[in-house]
Protein backbone atom coordinates (compact mmCIF):
# COMPACT_ATOMS: atom_id res chain seq x y z
CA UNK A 1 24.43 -20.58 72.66
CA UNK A 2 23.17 -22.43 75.48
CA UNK A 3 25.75 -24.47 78.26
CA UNK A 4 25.74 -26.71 80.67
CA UNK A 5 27.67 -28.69 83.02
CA UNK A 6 26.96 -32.06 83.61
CA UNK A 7 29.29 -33.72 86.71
CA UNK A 8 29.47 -37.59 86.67
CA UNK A 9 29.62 -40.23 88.27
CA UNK A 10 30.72 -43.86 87.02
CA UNK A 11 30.20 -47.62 87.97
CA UNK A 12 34.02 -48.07 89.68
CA UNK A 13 36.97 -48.38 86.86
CA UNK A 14 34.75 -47.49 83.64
CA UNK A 15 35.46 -43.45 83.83
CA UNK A 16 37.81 -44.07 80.38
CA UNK A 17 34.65 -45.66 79.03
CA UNK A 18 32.47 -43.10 79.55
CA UNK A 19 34.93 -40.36 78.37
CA UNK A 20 34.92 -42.31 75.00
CA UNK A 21 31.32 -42.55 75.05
CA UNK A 22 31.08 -39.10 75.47
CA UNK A 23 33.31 -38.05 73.27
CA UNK A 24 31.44 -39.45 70.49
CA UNK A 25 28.32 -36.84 70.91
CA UNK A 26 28.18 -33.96 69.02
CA UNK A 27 27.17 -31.69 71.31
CA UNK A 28 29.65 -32.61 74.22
CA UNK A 29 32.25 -29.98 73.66
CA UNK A 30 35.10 -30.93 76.19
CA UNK A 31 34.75 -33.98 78.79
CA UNK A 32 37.01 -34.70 81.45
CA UNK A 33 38.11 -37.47 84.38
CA UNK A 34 38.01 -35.63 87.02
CA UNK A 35 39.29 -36.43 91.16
CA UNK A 36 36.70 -35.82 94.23
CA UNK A 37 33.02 -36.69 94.48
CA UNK A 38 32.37 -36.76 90.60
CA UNK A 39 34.29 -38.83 88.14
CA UNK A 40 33.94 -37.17 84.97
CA UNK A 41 32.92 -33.36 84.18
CA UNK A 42 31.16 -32.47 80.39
CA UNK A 43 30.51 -29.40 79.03
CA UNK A 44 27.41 -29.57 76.34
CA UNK A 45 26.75 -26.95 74.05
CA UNK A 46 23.86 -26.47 71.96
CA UNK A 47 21.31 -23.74 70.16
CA UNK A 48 18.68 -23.27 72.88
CA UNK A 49 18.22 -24.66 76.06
CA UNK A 50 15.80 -27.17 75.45
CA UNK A 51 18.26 -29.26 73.34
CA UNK A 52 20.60 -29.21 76.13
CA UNK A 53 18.62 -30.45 78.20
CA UNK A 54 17.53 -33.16 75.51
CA UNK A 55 21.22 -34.26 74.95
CA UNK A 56 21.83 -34.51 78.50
CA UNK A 57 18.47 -36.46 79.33
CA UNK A 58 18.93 -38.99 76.35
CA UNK A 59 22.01 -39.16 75.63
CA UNK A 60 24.61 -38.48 78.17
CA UNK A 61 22.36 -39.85 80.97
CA UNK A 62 21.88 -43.13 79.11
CA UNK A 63 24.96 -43.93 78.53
CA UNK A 64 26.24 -47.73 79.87
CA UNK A 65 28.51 -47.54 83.17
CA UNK A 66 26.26 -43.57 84.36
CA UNK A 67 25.18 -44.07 87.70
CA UNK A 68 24.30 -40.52 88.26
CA UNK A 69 24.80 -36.96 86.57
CA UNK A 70 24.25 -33.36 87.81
CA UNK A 71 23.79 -30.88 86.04
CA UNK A 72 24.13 -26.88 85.83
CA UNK A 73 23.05 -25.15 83.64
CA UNK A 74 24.55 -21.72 82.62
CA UNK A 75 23.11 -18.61 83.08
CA UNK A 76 24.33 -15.40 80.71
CA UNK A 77 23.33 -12.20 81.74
C-alpha cells in the first residue's frame, strides 16, 4: 500500500471547507486542521504510487479554497 502526506494550506477561514472536501475522496484516509505553517494535514492511501500521486495532483490539489500542498511521500523499507 502506498502513503503519503499531503500538508495544506487554505485561503484564510475555509480550512472546515476543505476538510469536508476532503473527506469526500476515497482515497483520503484521515484529514486534519492542523495549527503552525500548514492548515490542514491528509493522509492518502492507495495501491501503487502512481495513483497517489494521481489523487493528490487532481484531486486534492484542485480542490476550491487550496492555495498550496506539500507533499511526502512514504518510504517502506
Amino acid at each position: 500500500m502506498a502513503k503519503a502526506y499531503v500538508l495544506i494550506n487554505t485561503e484564510m477561514g475555509k480550512e472546515d471547507e476543505v476538510l469536508k472536501s476532503l473527506n469526500q475522496i476515497p482515497n483520503v484516509v484521515e484529514a486534519y486542521i492542523i495549527y503552525g505553517v500548514y492548515d490542514v494535514i491528509a493522509k492518502v492511501e492507495a495501491d501503487s504510487l502512481e495513483k497517489v500521486k494521481d489523487v493528490i495532483s487532481s484531486r486534492v490539489r484542485r480542490l476550491e479554497y487550496v492555495r498550496s500542498t506539500l507533499s511526502m511521500i512514504v518510504i517502506e523499507t
